[in-house]
N, C-alpha and C. Protein backbone atom coordinates (compact mmCIF):
# COMPACT_ATOMS: atom_id res chain seq x y z
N UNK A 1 180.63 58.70 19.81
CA UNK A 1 179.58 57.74 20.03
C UNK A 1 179.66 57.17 21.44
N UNK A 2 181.18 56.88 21.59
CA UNK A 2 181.28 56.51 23.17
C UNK A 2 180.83 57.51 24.52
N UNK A 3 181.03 58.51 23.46
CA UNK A 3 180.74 59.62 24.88
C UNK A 3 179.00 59.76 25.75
N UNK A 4 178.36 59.64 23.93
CA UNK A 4 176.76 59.82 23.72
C UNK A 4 176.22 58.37 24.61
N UNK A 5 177.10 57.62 24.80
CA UNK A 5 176.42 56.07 25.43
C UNK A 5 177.03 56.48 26.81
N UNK A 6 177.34 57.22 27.27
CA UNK A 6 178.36 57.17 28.46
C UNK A 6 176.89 58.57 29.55
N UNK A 7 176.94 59.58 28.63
CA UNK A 7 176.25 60.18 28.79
C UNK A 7 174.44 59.90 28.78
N UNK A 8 174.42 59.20 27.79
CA UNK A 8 172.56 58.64 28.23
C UNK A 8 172.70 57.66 29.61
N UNK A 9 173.62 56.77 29.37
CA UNK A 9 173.38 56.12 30.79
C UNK A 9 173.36 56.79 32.08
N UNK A 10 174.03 57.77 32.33
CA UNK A 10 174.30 59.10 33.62
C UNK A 10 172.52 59.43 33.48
N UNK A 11 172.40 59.85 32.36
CA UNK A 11 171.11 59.94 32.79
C UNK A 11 169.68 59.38 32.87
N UNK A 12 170.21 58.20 32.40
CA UNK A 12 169.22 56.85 32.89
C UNK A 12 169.21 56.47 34.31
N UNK A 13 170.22 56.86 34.82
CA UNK A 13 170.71 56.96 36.31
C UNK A 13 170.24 57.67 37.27
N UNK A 14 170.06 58.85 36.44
CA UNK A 14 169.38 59.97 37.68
C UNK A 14 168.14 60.27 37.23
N UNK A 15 167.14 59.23 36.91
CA UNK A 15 165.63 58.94 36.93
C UNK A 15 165.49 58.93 37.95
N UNK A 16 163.90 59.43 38.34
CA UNK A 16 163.83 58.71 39.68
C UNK A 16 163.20 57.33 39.40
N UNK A 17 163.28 56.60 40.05
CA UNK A 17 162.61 55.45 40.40
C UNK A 17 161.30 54.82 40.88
N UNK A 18 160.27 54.52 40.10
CA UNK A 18 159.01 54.49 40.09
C UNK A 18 158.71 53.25 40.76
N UNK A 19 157.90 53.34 41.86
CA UNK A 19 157.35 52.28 42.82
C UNK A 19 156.78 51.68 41.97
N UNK A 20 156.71 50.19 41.97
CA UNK A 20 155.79 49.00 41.41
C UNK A 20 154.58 49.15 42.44
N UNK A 21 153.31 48.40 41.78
CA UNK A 21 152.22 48.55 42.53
C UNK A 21 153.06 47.07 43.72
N UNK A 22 152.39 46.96 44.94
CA UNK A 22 153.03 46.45 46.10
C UNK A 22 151.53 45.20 46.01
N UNK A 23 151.74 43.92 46.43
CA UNK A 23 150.55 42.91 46.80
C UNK A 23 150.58 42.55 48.22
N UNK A 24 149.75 42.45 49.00
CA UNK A 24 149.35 42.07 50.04
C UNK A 24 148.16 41.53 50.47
N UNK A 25 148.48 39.85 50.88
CA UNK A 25 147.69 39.24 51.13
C UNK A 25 146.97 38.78 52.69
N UNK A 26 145.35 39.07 52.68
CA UNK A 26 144.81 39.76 53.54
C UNK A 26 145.26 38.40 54.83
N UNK A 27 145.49 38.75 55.86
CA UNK A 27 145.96 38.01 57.42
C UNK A 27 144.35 37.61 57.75
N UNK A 28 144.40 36.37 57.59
CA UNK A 28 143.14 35.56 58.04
C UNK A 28 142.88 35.81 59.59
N UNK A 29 143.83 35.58 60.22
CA UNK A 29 143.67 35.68 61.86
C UNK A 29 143.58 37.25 62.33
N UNK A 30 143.44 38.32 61.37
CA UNK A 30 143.36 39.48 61.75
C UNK A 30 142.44 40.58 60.86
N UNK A 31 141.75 39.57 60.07
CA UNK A 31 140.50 40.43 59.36
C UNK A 31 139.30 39.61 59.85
N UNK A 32 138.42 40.90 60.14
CA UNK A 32 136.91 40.30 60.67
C UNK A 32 135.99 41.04 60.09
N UNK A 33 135.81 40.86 59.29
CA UNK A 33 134.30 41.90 58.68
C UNK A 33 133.47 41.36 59.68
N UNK A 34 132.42 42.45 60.25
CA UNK A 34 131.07 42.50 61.24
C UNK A 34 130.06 43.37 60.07
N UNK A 35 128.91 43.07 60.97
CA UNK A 35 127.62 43.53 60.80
C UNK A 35 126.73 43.99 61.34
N UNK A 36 126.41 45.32 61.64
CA UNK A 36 125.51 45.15 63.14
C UNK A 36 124.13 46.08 62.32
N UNK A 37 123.06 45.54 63.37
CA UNK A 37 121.50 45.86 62.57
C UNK A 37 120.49 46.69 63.86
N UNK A 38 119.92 47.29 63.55
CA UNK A 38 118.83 47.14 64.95
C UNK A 38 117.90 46.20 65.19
N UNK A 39 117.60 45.44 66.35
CA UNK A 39 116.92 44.62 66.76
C UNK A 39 115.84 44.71 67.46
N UNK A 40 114.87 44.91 66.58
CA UNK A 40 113.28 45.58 66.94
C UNK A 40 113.92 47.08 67.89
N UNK A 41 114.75 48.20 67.30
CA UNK A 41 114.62 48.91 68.18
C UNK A 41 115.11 49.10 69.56
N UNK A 42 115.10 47.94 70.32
CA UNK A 42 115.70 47.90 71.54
C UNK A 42 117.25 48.01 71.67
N UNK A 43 117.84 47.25 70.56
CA UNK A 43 119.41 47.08 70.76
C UNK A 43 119.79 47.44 69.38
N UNK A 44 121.32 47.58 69.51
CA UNK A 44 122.45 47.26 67.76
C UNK A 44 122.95 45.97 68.25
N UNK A 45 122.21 44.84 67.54
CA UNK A 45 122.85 43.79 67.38
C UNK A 45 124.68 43.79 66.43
N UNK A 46 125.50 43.19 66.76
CA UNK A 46 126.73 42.96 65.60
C UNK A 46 126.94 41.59 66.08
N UNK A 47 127.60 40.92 64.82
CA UNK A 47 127.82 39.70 64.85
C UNK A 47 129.24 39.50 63.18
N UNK A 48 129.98 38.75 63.24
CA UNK A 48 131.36 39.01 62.55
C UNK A 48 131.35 37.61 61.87
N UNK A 49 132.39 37.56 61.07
CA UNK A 49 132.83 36.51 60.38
C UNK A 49 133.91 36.17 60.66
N UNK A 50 134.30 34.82 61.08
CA UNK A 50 135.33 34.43 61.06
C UNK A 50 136.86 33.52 60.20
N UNK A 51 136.44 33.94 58.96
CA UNK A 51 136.82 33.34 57.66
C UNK A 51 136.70 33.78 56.71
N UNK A 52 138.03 34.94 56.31
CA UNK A 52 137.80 36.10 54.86
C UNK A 52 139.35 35.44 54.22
N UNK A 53 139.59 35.37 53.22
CA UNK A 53 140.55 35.73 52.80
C UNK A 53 140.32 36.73 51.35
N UNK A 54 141.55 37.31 50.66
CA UNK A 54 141.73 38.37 49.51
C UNK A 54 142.85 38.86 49.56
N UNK A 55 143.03 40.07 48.85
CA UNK A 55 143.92 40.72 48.41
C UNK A 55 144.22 41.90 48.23
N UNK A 56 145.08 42.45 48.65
CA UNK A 56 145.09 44.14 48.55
C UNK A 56 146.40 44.41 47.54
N UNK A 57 146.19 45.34 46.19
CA UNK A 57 147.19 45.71 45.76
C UNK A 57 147.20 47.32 45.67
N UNK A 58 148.55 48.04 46.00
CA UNK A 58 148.53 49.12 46.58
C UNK A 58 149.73 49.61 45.87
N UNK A 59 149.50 50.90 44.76
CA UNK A 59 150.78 51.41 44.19
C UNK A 59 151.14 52.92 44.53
N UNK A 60 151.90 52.97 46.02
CA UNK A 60 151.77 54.44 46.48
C UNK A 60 152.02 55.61 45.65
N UNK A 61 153.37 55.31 44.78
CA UNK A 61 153.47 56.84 43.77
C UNK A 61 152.26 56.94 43.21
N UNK A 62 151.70 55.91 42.36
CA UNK A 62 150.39 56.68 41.81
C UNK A 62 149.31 56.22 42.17
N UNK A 63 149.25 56.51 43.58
CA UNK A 63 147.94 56.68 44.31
C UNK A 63 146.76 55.70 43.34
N UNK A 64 146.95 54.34 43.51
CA UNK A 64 146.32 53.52 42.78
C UNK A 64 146.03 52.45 43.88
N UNK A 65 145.15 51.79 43.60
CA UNK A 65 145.00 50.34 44.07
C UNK A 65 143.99 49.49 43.72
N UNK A 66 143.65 48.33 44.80
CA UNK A 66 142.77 47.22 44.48
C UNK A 66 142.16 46.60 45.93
N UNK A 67 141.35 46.22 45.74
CA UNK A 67 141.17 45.27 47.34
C UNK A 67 139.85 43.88 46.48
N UNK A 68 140.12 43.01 46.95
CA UNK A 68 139.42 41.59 46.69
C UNK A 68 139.14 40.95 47.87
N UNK A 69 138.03 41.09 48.45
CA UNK A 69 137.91 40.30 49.46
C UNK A 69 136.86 38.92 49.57
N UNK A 70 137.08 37.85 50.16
CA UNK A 70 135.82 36.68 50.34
C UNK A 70 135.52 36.53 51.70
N UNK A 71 134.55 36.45 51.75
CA UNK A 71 134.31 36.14 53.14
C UNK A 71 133.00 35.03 52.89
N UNK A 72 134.09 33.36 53.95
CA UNK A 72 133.04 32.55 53.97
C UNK A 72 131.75 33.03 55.54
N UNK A 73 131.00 32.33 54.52
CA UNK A 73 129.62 33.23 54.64
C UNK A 73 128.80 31.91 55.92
N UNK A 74 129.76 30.80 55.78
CA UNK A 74 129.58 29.54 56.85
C UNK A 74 130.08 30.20 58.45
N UNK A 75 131.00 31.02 58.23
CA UNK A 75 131.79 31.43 59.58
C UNK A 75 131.40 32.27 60.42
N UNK A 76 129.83 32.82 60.22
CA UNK A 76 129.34 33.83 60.71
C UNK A 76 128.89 33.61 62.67
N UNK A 77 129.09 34.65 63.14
CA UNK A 77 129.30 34.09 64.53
C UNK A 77 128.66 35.49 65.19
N UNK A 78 127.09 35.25 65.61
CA UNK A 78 126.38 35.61 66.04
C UNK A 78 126.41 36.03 67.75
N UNK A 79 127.63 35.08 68.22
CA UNK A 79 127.33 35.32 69.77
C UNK A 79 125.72 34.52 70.49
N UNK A 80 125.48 33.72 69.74
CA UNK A 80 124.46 33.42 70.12
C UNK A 80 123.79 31.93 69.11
N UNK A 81 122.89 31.16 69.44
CA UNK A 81 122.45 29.96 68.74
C UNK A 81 121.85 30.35 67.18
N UNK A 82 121.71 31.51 66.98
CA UNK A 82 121.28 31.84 65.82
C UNK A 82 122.05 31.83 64.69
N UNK A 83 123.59 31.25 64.76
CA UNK A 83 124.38 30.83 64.01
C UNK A 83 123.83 30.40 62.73
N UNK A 84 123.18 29.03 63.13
CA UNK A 84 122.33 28.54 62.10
C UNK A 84 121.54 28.85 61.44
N UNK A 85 120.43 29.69 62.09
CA UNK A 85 119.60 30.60 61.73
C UNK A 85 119.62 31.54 60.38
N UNK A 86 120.87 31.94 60.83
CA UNK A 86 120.94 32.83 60.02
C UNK A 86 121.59 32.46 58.60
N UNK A 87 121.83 31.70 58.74
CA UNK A 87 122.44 30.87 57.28
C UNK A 87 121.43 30.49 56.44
N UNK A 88 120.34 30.34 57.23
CA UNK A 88 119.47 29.99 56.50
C UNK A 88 118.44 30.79 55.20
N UNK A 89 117.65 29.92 54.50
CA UNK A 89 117.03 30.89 53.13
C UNK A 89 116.53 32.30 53.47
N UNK A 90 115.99 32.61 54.69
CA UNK A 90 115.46 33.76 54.73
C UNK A 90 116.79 34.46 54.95
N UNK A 91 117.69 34.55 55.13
CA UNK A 91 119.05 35.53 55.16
C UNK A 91 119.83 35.07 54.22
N UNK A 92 121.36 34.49 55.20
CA UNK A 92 122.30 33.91 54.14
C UNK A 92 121.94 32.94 52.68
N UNK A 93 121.13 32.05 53.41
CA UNK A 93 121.48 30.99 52.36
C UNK A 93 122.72 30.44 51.91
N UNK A 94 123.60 29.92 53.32
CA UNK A 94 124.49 29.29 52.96
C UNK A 94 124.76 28.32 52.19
N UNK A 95 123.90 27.55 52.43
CA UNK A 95 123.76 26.22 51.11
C UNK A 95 124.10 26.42 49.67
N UNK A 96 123.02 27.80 49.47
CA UNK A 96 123.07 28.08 47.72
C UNK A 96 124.51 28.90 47.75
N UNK A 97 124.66 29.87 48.71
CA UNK A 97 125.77 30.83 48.33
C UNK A 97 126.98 30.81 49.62
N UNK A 98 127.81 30.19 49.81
CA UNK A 98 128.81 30.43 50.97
C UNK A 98 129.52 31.11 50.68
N UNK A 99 129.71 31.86 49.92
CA UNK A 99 130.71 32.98 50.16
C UNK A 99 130.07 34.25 49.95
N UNK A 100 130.75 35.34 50.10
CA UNK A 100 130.15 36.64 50.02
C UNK A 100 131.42 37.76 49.52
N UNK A 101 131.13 38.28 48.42
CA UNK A 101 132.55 39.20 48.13
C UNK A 101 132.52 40.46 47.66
N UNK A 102 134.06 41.05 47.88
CA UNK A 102 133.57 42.86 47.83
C UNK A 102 134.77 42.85 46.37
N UNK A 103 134.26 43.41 45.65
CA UNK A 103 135.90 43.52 44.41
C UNK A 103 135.90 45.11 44.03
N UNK A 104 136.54 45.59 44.59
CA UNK A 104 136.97 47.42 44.18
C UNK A 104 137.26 47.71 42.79
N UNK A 105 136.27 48.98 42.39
CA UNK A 105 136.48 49.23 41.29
C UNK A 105 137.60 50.54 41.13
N UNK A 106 137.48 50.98 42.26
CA UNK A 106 138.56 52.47 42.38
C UNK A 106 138.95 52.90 43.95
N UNK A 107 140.15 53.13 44.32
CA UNK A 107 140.65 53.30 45.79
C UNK A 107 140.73 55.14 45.44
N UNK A 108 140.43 55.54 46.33
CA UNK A 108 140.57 56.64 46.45
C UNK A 108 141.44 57.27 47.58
N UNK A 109 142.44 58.23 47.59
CA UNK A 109 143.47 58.78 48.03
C UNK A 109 143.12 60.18 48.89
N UNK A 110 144.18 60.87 49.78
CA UNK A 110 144.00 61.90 50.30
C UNK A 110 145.35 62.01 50.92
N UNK A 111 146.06 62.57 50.14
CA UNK A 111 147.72 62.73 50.26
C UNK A 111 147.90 61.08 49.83
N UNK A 112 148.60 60.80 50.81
CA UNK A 112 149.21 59.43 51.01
C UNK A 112 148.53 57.84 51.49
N UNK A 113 147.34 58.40 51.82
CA UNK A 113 146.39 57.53 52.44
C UNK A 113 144.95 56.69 51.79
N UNK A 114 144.73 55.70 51.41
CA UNK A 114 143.53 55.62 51.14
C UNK A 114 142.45 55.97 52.10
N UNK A 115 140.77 56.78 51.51
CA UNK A 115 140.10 57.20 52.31
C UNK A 115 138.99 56.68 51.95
N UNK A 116 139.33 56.24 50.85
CA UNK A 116 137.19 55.10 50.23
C UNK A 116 138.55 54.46 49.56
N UNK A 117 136.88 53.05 49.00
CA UNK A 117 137.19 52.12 48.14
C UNK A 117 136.00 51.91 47.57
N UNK A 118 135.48 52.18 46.51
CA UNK A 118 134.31 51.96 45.35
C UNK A 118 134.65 50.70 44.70
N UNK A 119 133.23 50.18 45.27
CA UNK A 119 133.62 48.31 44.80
C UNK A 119 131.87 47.81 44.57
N UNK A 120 132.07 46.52 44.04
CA UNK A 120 130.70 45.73 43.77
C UNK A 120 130.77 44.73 45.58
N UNK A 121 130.01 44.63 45.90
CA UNK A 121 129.43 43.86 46.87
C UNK A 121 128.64 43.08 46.77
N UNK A 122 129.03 41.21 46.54
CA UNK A 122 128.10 40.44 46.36
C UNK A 122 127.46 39.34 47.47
N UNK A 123 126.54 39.28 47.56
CA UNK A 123 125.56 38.67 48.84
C UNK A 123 124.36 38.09 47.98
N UNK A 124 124.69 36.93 48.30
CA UNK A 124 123.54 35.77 47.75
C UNK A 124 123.24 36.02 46.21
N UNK A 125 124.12 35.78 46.06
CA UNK A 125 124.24 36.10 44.20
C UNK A 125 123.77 37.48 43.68
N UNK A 126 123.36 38.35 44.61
CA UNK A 126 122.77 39.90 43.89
C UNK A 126 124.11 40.62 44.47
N UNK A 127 124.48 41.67 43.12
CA UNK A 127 125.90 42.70 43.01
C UNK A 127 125.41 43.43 43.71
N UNK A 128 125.86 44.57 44.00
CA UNK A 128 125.52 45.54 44.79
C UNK A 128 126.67 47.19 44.61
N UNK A 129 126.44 48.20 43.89
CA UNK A 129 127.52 49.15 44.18
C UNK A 129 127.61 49.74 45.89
N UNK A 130 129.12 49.62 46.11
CA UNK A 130 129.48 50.35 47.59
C UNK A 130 130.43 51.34 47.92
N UNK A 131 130.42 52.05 48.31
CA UNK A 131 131.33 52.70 48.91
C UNK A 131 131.75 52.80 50.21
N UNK A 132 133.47 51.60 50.49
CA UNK A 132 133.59 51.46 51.72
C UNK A 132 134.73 53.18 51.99
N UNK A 133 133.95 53.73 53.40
CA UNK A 133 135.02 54.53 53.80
C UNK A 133 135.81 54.32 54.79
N UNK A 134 137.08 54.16 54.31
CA UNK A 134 138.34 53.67 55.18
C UNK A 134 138.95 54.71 56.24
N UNK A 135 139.01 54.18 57.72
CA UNK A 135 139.39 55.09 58.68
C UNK A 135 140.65 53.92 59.38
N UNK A 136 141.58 54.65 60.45
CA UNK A 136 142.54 54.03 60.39
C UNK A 136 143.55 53.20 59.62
N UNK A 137 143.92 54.18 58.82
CA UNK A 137 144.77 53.24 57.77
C UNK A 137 146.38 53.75 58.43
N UNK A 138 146.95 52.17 58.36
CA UNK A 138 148.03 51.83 58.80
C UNK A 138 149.02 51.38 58.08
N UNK A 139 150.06 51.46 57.19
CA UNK A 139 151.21 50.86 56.39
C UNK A 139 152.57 50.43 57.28
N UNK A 140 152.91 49.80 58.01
CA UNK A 140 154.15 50.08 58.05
C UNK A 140 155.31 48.75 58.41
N UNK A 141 156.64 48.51 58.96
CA UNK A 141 156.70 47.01 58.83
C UNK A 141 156.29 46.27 60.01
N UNK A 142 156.11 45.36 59.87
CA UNK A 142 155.52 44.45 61.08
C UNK A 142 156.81 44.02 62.18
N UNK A 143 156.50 44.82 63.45
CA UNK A 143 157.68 44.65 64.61
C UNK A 143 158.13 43.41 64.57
N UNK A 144 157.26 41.91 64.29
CA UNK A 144 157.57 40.57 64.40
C UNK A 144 158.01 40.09 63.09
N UNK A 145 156.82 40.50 62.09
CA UNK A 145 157.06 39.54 61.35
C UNK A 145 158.27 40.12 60.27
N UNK A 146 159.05 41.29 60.53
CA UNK A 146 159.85 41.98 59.44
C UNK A 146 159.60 41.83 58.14
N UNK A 147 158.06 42.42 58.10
CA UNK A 147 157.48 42.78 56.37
C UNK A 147 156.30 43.63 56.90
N UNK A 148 156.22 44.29 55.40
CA UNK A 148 155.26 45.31 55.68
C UNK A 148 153.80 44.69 56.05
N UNK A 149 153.13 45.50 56.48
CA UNK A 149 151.58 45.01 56.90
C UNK A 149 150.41 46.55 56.59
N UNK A 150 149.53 46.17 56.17
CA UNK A 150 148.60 47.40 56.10
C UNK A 150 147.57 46.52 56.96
N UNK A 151 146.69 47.83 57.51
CA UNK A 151 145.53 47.35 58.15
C UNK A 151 144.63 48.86 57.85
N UNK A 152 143.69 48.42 58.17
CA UNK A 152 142.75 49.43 57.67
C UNK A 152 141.38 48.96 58.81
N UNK A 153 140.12 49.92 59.18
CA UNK A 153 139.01 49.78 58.90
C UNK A 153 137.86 50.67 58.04
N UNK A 154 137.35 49.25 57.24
CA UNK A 154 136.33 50.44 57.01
C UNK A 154 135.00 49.98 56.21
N UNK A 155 134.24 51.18 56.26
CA UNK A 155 132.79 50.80 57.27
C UNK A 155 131.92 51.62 55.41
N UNK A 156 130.37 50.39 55.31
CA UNK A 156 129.84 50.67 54.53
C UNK A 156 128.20 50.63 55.28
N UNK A 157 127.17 51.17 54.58
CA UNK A 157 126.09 50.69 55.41
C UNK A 157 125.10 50.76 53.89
N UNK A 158 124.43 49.30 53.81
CA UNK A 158 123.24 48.52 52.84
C UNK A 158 122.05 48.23 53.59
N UNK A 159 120.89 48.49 52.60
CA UNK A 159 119.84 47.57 53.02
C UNK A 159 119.90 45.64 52.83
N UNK A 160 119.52 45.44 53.54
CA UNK A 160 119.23 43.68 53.46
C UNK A 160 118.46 43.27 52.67
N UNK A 161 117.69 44.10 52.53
CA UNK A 161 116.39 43.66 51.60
C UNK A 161 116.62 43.02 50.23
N UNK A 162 117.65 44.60 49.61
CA UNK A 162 118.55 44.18 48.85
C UNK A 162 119.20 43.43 48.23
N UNK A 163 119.54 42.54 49.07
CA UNK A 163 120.04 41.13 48.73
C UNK A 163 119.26 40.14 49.18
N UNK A 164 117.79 40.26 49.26
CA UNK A 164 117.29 39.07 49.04
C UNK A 164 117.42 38.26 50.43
N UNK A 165 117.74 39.29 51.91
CA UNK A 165 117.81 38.76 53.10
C UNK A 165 116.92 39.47 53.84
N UNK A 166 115.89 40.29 53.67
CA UNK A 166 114.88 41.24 54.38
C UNK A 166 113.92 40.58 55.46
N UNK A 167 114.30 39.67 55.38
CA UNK A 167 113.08 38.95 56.48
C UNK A 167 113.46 39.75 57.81
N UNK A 168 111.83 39.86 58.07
CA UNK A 168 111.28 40.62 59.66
C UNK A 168 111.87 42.41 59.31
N UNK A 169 111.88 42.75 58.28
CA UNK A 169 112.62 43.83 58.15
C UNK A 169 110.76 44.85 58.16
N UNK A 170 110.88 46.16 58.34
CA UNK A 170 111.57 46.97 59.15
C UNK A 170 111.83 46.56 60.72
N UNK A 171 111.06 45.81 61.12
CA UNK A 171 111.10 45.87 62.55
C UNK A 171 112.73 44.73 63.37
N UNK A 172 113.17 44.24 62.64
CA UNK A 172 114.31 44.05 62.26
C UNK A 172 115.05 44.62 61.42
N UNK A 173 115.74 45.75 61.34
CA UNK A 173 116.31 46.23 60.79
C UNK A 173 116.55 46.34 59.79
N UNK A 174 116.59 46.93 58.37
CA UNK A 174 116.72 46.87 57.41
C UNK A 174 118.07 47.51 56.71
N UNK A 175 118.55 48.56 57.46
CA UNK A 175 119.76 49.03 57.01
C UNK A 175 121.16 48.29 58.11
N UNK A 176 122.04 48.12 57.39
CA UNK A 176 122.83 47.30 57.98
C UNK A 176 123.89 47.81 57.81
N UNK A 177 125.02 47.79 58.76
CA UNK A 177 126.53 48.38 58.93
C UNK A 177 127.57 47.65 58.76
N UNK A 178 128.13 47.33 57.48
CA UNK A 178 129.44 46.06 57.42
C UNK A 178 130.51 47.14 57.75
N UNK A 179 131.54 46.49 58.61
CA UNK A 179 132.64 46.88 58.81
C UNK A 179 133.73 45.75 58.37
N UNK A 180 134.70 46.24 57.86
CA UNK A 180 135.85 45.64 57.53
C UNK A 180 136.98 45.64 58.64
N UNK A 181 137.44 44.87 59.13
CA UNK A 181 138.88 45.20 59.84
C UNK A 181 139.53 44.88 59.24
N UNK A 182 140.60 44.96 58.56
CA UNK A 182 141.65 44.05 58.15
C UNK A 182 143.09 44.50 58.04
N UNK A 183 143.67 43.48 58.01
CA UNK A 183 145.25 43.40 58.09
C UNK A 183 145.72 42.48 57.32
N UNK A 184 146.80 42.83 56.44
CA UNK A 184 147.42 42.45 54.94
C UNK A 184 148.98 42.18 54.89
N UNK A 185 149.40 41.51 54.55
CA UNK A 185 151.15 40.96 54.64
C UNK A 185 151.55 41.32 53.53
N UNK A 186 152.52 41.88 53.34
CA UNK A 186 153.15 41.65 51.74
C UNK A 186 153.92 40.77 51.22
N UNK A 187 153.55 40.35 50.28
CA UNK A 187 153.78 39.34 49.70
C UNK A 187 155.51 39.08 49.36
């Protein structure tokens, strides 16, 4: 009997060892979701947010994960006086809705890497299905802060209309380009 307990443990031993899914919480001073539109044609306007926080959970053996993001929807920064503007009912509608959020329903993989994230996208209270595709993805530990950090970008493109922000659209643009930057600490 002693031997049979001596022997299962040896090979309780030489399991391998299964990664826990990993949490990382998104670096405020280093995520900027942008937006850029055409502007009657002449230009690509972009203009960013300066105030997201969320969450990334990431389980590398089995190519699993999560991403939760908010982005206050007050912090939007136009480069220009239209700050206000744009908060307003014919777009944001900051008043009724200040925040704006993406919640992933499935991360998708390619070896080792995430390459999409299939998520709901909400803007002024209407859901939205998306598919963000992630380019530059980065894992590794942070030279300063000695913990890991992921960063990623990545880029979806919606109509405005959509959510109930279409004003001046087509001739203001109607399809729109969110980009994600972000960078994540582990927890």
């Amino acid at each position: 009997m002693k031997r049979l307990a001596i022997l299962s443990l040896f090979a309780a031993l030489s399991l391998p060892v299964l990664a826990a899914p990993e949490t990382f919480a998104v670096d405020s001073m280093h995520t900027f979701p942008s937006f850029s539109y055409s502007h009657f044609g002449y230009s690509v306007q972009t203009s960013r947010f300066n105030k997201t926080t969320g969450k990334v959970v990431l389980d590398k053996a089995a190519k699993t994960g999560s991403v939760e993001v908010v982005i206050d929807m007050k912090s939007v920064e136009t480069g220009s006086i239209l700050n206000e503007h744009i908060q307003g009912e014919d777009f944001f509608d900051t008043a009724k809705y200040p925040t704006a959020t993406f919640k992933s329903i499935r991360v998708m993989f390619d070896g080792d890497k995430p390459v999409a994230v299939e998520g709901n996208l909400t803007i002024k209270g209407v859901t939205k299905p998306v598919t963000l595709k992630v380019t530059g993805y980065q894992l590794m530990p942070h030279p300063m802060m000695k913990k890991d950090v992921l960063g990623a970008n990545a880029t979806t493109t919606v109509k405005r209309s959509e959510f109930n922000a279409g004003k001046y659209a087509p001739y203001v643009g109607d399809d729109v380009t969110i980009t994600i930057a972000i960078e994540a600490i582990k927890e």
